[in-house]
C-alpha atoms as a PDB file:
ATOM      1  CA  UNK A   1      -0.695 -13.838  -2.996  1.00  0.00           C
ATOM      2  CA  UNK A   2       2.955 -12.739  -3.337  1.00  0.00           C
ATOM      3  CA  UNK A   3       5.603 -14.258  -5.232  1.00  0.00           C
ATOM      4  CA  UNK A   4       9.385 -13.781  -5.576  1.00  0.00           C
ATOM      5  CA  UNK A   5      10.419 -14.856  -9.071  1.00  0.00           C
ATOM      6  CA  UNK A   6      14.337 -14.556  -9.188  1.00  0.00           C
ATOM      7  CA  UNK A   7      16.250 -14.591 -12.667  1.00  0.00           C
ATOM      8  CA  UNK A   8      12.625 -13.298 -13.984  1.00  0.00           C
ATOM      9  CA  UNK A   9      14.562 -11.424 -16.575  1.00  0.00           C
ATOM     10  CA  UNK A  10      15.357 -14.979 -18.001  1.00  0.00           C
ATOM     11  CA  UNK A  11      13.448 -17.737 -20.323  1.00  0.00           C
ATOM     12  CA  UNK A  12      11.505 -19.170 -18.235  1.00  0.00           C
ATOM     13  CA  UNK A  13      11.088 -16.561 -15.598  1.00  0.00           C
ATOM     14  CA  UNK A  14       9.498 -13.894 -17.939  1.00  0.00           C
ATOM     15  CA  UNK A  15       7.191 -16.760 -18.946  1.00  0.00           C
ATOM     16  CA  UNK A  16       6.248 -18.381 -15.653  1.00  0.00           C
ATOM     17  CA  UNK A  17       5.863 -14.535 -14.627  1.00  0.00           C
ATOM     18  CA  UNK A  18       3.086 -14.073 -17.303  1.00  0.00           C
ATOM     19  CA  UNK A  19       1.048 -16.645 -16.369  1.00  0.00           C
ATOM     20  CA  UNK A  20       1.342 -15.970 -12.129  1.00  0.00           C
ATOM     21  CA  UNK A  21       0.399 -11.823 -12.999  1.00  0.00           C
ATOM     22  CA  UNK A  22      -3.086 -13.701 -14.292  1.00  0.00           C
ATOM     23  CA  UNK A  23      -3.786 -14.224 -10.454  1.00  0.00           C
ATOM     24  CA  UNK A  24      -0.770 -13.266  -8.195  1.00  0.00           C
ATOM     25  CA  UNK A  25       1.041 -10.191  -7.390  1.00  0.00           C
ATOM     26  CA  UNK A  26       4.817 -11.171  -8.696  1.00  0.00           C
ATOM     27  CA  UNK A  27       8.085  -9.565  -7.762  1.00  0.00           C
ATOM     28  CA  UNK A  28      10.970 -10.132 -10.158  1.00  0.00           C
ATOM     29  CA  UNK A  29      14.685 -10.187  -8.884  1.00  0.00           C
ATOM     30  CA  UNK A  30      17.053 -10.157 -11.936  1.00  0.00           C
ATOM     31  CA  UNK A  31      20.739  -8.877 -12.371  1.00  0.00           C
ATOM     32  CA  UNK A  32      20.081  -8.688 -15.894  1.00  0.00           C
ATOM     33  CA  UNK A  33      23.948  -9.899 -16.252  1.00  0.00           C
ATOM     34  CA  UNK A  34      25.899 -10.585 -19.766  1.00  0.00           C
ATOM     35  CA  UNK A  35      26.022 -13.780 -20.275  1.00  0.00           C
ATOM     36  CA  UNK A  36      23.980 -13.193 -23.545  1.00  0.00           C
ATOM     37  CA  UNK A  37      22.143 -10.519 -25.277  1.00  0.00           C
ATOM     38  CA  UNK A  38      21.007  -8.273 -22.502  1.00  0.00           C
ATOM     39  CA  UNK A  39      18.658  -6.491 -24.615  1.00  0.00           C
ATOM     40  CA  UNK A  40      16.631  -9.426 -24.868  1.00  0.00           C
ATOM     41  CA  UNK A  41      16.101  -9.679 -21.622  1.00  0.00           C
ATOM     42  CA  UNK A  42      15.331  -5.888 -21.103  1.00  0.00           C
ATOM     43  CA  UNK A  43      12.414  -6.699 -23.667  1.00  0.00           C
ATOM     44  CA  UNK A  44      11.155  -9.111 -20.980  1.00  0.00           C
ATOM     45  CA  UNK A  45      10.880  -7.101 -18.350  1.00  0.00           C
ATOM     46  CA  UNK A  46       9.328  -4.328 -20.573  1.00  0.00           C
ATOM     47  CA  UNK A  47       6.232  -7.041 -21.284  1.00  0.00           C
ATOM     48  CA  UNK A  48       6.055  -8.007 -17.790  1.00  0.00           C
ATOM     49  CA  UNK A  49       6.086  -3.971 -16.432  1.00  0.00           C
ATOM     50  CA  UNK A  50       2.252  -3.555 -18.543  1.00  0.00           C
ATOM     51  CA  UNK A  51       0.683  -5.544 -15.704  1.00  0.00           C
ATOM     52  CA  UNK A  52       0.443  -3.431 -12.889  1.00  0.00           C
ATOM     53  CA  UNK A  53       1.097  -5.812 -10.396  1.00  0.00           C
ATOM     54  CA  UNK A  54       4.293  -6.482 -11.355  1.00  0.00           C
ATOM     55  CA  UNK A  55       7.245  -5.087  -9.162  1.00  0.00           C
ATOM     56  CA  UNK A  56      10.813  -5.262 -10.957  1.00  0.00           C
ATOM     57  CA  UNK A  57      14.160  -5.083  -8.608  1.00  0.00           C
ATOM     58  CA  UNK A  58      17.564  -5.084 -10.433  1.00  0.00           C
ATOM     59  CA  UNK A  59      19.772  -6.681  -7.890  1.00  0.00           C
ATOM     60  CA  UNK A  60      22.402  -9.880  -7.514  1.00  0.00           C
ATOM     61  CA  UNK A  61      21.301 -12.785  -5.136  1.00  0.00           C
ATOM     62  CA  UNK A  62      24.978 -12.811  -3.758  1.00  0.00           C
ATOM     63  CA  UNK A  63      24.106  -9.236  -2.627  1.00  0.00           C
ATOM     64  CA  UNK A  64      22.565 -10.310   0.797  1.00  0.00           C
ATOM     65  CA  UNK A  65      21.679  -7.464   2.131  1.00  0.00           C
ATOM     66  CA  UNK A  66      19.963  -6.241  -0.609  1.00  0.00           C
ATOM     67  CA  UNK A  67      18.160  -9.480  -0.900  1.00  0.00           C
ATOM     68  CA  UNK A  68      17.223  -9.571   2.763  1.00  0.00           C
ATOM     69  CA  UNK A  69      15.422  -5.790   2.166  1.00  0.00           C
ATOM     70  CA  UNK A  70      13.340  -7.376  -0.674  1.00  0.00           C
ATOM     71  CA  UNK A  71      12.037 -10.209   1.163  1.00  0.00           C
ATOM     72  CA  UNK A  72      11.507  -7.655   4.514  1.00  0.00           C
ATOM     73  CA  UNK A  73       9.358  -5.336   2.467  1.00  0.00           C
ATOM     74  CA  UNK A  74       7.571  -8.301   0.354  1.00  0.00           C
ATOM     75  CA  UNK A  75       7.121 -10.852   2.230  1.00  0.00           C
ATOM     76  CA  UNK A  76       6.375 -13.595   0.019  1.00  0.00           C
ATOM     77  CA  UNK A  77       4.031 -16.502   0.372  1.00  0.00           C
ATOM     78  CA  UNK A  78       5.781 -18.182  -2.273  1.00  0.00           C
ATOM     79  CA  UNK A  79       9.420 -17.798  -3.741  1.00  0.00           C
ATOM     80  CA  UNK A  80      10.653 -19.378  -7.314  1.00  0.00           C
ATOM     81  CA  UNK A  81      14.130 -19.216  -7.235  1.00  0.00           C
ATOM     82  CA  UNK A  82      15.381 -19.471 -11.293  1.00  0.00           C
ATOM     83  CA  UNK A  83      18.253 -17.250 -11.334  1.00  0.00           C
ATOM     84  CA  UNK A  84      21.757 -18.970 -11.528  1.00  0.00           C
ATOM     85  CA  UNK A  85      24.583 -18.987 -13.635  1.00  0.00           C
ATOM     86  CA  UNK A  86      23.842 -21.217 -16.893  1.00  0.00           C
ATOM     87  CA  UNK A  87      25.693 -22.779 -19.835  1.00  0.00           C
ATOM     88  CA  UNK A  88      26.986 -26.519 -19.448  1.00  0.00           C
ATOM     89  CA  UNK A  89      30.148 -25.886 -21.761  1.00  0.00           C
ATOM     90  CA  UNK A  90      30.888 -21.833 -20.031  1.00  0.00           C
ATOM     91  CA  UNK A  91      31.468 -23.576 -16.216  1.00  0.00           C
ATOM     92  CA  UNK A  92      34.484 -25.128 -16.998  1.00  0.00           C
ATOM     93  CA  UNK A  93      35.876 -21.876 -17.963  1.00  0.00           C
ATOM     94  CA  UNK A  94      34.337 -19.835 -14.831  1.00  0.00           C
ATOM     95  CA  UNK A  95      34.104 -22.408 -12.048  1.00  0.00           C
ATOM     96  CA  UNK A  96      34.023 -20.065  -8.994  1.00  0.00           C
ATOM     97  CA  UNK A  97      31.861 -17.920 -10.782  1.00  0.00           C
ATOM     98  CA  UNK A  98      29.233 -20.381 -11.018  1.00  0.00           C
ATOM     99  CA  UNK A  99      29.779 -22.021  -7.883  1.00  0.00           C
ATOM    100  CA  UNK A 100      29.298 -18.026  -6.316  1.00  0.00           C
ATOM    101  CA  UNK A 101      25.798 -17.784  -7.725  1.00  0.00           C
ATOM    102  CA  UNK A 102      24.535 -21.360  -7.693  1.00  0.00           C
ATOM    103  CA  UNK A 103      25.568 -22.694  -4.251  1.00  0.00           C
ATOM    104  CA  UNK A 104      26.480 -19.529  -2.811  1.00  0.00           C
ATOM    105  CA  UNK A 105      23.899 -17.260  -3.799  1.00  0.00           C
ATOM    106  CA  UNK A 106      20.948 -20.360  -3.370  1.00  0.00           C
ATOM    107  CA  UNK A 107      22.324 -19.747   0.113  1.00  0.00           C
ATOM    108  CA  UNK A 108      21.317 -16.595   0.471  1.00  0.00           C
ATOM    109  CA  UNK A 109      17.641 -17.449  -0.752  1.00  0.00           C
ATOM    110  CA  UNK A 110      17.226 -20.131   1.401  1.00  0.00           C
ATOM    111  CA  UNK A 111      18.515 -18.425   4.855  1.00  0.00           C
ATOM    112  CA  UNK A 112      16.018 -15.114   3.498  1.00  0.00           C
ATOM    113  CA  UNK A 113      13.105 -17.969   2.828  1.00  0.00           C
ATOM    114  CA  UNK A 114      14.104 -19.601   6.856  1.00  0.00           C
ATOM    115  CA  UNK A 115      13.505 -15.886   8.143  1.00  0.00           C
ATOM    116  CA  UNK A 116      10.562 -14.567   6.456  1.00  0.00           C
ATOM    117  CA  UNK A 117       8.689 -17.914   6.645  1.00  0.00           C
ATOM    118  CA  UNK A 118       8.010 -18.563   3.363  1.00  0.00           C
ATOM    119  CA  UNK A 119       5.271 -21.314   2.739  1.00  0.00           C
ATOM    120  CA  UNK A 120       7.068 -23.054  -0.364  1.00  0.00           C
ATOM    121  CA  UNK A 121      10.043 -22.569  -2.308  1.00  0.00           C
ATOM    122  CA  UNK A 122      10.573 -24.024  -5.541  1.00  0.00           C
ATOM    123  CA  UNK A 123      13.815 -23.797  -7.064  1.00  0.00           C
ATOM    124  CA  UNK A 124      15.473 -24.740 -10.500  1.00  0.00           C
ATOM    125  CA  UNK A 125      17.657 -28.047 -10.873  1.00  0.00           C
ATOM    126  CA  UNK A 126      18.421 -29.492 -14.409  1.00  0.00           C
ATOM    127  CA  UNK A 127      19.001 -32.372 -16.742  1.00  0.00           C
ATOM    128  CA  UNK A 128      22.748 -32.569 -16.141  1.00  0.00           C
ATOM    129  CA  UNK A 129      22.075 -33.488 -12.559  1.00  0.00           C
ATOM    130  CA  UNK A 130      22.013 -37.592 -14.159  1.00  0.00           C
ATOM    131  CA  UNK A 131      25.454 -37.318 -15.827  1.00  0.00           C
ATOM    132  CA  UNK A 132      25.941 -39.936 -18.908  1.00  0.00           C
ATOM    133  CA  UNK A 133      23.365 -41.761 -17.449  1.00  0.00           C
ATOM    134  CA  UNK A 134      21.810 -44.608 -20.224  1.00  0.00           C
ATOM    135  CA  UNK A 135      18.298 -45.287 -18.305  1.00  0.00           C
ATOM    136  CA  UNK A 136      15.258 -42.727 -18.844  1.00  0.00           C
ATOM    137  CA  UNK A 137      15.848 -40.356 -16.496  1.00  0.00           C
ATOM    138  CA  UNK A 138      14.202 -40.834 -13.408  1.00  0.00           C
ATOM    139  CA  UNK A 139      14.456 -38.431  -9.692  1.00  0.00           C
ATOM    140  CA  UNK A 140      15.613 -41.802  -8.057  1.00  0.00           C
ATOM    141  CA  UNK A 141      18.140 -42.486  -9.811  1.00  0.00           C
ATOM    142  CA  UNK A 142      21.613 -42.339  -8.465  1.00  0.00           C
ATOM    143  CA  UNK A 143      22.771 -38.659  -9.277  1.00  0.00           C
ATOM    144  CA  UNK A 144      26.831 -38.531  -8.003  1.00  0.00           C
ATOM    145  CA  UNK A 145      28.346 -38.198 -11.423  1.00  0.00           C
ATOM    146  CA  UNK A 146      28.320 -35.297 -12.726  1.00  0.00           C
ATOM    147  CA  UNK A 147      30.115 -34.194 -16.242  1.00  0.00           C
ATOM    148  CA  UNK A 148      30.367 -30.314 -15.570  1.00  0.00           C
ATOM    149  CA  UNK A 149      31.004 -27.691 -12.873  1.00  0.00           C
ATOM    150  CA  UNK A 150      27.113 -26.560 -14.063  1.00  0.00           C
ATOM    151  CA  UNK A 151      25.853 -29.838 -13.177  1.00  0.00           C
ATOM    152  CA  UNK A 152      27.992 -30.128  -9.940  1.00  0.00           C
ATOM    153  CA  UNK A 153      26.637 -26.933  -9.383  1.00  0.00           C
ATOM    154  CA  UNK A 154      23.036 -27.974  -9.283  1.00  0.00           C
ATOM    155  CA  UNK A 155      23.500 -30.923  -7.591  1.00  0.00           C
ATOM    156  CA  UNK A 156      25.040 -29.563  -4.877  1.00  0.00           C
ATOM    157  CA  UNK A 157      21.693 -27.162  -4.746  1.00  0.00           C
ATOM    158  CA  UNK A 158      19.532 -29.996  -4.429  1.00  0.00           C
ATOM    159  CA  UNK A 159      21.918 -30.968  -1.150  1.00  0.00           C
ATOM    160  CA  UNK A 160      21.436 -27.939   0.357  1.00  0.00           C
ATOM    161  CA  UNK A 161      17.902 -27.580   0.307  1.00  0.00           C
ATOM    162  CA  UNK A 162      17.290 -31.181   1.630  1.00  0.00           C
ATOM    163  CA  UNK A 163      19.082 -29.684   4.548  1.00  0.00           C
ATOM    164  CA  UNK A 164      16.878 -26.713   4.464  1.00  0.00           C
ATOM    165  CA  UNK A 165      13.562 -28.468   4.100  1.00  0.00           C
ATOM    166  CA  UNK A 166      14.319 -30.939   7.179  1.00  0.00           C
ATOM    167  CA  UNK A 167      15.987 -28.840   9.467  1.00  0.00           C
ATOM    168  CA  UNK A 168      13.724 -26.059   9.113  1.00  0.00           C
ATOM    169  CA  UNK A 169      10.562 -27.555   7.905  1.00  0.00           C
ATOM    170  CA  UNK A 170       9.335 -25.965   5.158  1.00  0.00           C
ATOM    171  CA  UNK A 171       8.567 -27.290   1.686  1.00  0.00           C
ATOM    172  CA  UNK A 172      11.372 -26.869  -0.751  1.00  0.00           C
ATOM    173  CA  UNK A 173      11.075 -28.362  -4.243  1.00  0.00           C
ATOM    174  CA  UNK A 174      13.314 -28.969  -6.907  1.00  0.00           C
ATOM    175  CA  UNK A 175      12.573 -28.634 -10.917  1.00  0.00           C
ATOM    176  CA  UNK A 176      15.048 -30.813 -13.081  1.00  0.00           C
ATOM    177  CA  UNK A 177      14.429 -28.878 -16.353  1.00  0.00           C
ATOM    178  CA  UNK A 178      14.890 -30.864 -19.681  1.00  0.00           C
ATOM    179  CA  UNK A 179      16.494 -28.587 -22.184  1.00  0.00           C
ATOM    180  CA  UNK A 180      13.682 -26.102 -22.690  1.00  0.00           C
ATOM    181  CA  UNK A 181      12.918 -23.753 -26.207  1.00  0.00           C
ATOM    182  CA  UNK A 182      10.131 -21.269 -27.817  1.00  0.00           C
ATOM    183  CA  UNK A 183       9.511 -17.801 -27.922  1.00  0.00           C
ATOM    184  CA  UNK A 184      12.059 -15.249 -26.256  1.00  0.00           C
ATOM    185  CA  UNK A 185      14.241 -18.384 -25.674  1.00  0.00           C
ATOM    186  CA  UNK A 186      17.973 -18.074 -24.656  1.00  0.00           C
ATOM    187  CA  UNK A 187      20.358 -16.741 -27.611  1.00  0.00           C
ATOM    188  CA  UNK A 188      23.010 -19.730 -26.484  1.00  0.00           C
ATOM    189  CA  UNK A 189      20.744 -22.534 -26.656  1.00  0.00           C
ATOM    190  CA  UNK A 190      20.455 -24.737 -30.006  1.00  0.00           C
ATOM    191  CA  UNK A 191      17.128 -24.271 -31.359  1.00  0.00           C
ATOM    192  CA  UNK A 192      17.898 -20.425 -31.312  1.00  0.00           C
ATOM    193  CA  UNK A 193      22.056 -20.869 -32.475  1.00  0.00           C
ATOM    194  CA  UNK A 194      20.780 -22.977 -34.874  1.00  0.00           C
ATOM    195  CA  UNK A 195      17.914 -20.624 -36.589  1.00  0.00           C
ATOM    196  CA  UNK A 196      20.100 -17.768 -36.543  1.00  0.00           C
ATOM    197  CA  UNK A 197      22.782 -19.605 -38.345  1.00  0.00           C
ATOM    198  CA  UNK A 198      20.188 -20.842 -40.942  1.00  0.00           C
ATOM    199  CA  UNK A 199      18.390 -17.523 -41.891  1.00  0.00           C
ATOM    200  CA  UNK A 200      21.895 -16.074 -41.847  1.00  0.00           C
ATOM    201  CA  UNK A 201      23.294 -19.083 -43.803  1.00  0.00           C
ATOM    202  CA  UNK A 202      25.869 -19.226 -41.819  1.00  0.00           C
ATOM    203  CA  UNK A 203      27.398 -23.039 -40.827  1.00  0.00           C
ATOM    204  CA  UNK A 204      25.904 -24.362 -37.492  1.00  0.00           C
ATOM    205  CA  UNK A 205      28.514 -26.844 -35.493  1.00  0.00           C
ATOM    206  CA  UNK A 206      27.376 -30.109 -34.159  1.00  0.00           C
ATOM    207  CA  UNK A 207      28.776 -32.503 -32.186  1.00  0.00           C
ATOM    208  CA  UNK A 208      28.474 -36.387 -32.977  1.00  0.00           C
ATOM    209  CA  UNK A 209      27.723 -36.361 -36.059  1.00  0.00           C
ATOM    210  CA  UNK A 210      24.220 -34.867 -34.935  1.00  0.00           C
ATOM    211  CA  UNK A 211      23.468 -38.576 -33.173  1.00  0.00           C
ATOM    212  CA  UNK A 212      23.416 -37.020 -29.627  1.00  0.00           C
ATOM    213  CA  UNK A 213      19.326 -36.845 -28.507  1.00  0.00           C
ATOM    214  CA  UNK A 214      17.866 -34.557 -26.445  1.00  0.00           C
ATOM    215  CA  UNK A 215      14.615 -33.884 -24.558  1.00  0.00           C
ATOM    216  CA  UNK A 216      13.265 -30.811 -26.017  1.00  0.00           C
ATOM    217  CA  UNK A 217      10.982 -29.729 -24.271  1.00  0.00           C
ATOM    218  CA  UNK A 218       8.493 -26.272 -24.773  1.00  0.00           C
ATOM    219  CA  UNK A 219       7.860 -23.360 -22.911  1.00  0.00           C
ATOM    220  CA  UNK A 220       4.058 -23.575 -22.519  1.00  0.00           C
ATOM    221  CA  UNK A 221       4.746 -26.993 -21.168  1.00  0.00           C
ATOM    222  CA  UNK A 222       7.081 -26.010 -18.146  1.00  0.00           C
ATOM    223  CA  UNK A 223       4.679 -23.191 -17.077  1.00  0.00           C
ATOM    224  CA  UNK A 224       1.909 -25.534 -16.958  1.00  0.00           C
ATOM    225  CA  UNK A 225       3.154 -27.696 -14.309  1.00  0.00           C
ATOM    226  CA  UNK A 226       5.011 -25.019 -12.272  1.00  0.00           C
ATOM    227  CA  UNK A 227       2.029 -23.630 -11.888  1.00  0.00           C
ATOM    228  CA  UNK A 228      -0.080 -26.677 -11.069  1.00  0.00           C
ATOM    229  CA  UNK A 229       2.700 -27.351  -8.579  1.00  0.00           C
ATOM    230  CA  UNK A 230       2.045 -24.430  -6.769  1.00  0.00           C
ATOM    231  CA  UNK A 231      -1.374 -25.054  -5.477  1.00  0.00           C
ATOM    232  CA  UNK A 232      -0.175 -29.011  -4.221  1.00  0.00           C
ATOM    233  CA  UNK A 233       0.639 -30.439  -1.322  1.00  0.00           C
ATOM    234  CA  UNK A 234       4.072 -30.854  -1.576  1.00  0.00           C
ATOM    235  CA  UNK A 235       6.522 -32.896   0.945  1.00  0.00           C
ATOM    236  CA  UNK A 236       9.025 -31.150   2.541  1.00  0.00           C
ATOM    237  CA  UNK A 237      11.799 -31.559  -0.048  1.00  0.00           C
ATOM    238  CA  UNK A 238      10.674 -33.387  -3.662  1.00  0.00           C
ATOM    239  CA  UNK A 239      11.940 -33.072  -6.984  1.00  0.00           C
ATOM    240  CA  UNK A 240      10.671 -33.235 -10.108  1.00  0.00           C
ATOM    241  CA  UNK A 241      11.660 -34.170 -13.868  1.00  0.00           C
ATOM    242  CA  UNK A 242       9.795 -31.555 -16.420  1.00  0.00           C
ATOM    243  CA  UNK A 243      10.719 -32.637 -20.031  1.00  0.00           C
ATOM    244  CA  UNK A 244       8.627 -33.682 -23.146  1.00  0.00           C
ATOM    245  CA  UNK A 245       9.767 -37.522 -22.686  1.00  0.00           C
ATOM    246  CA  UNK A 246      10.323 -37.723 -26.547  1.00  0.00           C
ATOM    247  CA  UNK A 247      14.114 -37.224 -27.488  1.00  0.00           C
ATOM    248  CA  UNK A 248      14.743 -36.100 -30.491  1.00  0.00           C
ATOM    249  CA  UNK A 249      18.360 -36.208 -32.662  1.00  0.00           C
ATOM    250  CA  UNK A 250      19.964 -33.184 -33.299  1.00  0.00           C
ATOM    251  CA  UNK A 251      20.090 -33.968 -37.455  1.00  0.00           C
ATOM    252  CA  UNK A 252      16.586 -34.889 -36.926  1.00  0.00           C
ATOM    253  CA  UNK A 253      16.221 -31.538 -35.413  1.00  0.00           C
ATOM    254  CA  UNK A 254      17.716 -29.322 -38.140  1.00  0.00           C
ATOM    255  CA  UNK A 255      15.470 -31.328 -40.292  1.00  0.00           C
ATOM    256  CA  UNK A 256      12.305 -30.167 -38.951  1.00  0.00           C
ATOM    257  CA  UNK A 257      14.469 -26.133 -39.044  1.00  0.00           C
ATOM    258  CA  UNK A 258      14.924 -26.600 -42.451  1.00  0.00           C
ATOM    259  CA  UNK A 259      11.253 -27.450 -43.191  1.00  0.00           C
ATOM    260  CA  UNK A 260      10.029 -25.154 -40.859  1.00  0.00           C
ATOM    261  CA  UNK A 261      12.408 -21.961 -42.234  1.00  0.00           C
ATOM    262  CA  UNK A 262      12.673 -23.002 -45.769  1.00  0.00           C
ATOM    263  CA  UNK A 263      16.685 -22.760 -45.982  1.00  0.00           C
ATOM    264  CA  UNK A 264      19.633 -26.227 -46.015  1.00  0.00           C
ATOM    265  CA  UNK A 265      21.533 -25.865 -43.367  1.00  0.00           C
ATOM    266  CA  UNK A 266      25.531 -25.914 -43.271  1.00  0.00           C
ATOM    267  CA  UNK A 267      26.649 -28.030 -40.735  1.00  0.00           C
ATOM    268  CA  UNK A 268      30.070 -28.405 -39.514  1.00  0.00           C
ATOM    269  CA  UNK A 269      30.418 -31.520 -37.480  1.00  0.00           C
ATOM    270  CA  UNK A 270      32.748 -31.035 -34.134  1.00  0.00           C
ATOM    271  CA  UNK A 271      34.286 -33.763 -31.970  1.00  0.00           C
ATOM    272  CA  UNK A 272      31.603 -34.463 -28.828  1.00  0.00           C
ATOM    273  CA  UNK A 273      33.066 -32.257 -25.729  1.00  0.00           C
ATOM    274  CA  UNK A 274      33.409 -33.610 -22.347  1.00  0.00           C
ATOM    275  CA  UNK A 275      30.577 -32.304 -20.819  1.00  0.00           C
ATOM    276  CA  UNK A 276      27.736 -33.501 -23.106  1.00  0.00           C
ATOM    277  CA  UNK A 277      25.783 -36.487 -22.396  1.00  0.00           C
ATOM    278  CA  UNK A 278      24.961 -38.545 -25.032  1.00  0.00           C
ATOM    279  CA  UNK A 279      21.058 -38.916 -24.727  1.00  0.00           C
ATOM    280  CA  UNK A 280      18.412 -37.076 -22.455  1.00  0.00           C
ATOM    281  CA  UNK A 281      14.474 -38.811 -21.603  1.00  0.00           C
ATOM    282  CA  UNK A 282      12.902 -37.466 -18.518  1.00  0.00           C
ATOM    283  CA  UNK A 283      10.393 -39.468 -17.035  1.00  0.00           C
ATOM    284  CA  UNK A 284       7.724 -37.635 -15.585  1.00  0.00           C
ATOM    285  CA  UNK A 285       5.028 -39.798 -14.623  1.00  0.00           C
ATOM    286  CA  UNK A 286       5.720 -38.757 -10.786  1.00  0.00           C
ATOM    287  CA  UNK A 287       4.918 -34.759 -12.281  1.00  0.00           C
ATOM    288  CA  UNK A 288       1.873 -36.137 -14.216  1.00  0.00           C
ATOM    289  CA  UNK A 289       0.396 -38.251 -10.759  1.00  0.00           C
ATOM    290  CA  UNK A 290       0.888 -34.897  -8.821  1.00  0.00           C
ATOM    291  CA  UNK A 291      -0.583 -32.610 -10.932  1.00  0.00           C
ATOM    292  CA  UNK A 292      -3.198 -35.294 -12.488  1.00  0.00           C
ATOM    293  CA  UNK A 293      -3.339 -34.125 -15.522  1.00  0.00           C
ATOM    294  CA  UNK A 294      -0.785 -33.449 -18.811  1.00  0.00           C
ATOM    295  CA  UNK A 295       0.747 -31.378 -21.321  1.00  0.00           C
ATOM    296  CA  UNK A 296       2.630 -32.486 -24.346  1.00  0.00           C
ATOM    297  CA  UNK A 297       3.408 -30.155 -26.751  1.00  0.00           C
ATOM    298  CA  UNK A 298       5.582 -31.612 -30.441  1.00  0.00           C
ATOM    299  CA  UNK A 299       8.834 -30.862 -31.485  1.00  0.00           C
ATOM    300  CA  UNK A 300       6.900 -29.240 -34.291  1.00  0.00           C
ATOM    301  CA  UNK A 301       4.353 -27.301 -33.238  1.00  0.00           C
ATOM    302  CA  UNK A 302       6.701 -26.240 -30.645  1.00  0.00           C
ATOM    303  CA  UNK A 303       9.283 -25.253 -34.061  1.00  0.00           C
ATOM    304  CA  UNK A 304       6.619 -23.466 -35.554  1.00  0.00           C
ATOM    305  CA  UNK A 305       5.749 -21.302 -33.007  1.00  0.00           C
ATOM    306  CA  UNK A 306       9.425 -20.030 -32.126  1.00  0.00           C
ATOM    307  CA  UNK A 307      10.195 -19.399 -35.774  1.00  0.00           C
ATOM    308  CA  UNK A 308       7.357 -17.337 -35.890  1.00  0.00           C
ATOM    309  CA  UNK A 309       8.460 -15.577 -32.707  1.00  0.00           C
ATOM    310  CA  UNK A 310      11.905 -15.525 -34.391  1.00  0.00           C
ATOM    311  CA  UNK A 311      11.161 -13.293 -37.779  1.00  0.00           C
ATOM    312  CA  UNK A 312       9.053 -11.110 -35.345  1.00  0.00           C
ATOM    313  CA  UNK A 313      11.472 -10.548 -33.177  1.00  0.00           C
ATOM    314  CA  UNK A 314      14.784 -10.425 -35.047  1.00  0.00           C
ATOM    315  CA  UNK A 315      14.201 -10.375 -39.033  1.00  0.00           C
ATOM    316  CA  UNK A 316      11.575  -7.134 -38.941  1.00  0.00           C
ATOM    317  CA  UNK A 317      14.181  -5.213 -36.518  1.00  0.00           C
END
């Protein structure tokens, strides 16, 4: 089978890439842009270019016509659209920017996935979709108040392929990630900030007085039930929460860092922006019913194994 893995440069597409080369011919779409350190994600793509039936095209999903000569030539069964602009805090400061790449250039995948056919697309939603909302997070909950351009962003995704998936009548499915961390994990998000800070004992900044929670949630975890969901029968448009369901606080967080790295953290303590919601908790017992079966891995173990990752990668260089 062939799949079209866009943003497969990133986190999670380098990952999710790994496991489908086990059984699937992939074909990674990646504009390997600047938003962090590029040669991290050049080091992806390096792992995932051993397996010979990977296929690796540097190109923008706002460039349609390129786009529409990768889908002509591959014509995928399958498409796993990741790539988008990301950052909560960076939208407000590059609004069209984001609203380019994640409405705009979502357009162009869906209109490519219309004309080739393409059996099932699943595409990446988020967290932020719920807003301040104080209620575990469920996909039925009411979803109109967003507190960033990022979250508008992805909500106005989710719109368009409802549209997609009933005028055109193929299955289109939505993954609300929950905050996701381990092993080549993104530079800008906090488990990584915060372990470079610490090894570097340089301060780390937190906002509300560390009291904010989120749903961490690991790597090996969101692979897992991609990759179940690929071989369901899926509606014509569904989404689903993935996230650990076990929030954690952000001091509580740094606690298990410092155990885990063996250095006190300096923490400087910042006024809570705007744009950050106070507590994330997916619930995903409509993921677990679907794929009828679970994977849970701890804040710990799921610490242990990205610091070990971590002096690999960046303290033997």
């Amino acid at each position: 089978m062939k799949i079209i893995v866009t943003g497969c440069a990133g986190f999670i597409g380098m990952h999710l890439s790994q496991k489908l080369l086990k059984k699937h011919e992939v074909v990674g779409i990646d504009n390997l842009n600047n938003y962090y350190d590029t040669a991290l994600k050049k080091n992806r793509i390096k792992i995932l270019k051993k397996n010979k039936n990977f296929l690796f095209y540097k190109s923008n999903i706002n460039n349609n016509k390129k786009l529409s000569n990768i889908f002509k030539n591959i014509k995928p069964s399958i498409v796993i659209h990741l790539a988008s602009e990301v950052g909560v805090r960076n939208s407000s400061k590059r609004p069209r920017s984001y609203a380019n790449t994640n409405i705009l250039g979502f357009l162009n995948i869906l209109e490519n996935c219309k004309e080739q056919n393409v059996d099932k697309l699943f595409y990446a939603s988020s967290s932020s979709v719920y807003g301040d909302n104080k209620n575990e997070f469920k996909e039925n909950l009411n979803t109109d108040n967003p507190l960033s351009i990022y979250a508008a962003s992805k909500k106005a995704s989710e719109i368009l392929a409802a549209a997609y998936s009933h005028l055109y009548k193929f299955s289109i499915t939505g993954l609300r990630f929950f905050t996701v961390y381990g092993p080549y994990g993104r530079p800008d998000m906090a488990i990584y900030k915060f372990t470079d800070s610490i090894y570097k004992k340089k301060p780390i900044s937190v906002y509300g007085l560390g009291k904010l929670e989120r749903d961490f949630t690991y790597i090996d975890d969101v692979v897992f039930y991609i990759n179940k969901l690929l071989n369901k029968k899926l509606k014509k448009h569904d989404i689903f929460n993935i996230g650990n369901t076990k929030p954690v606080k952000v001091i509580k967080l740094i606690s298990f860092l410092e155990e885990a790295i063996g250095i006190k953290a300096k923490i400087n303590f910042l006024i809570t922006p705007k744009t950050e919601v106070y507590k994330t908790c997916a619930n995903i017992s409509k993921l677990r019913n679907k794929c009828s079966s679970k994977k849970n891995t701890t804040i710990k173990v799921g610490i242990y194994n990205f610091i070990k990752w971590y002096k690999s990668y960046k303290l033997k260089k």
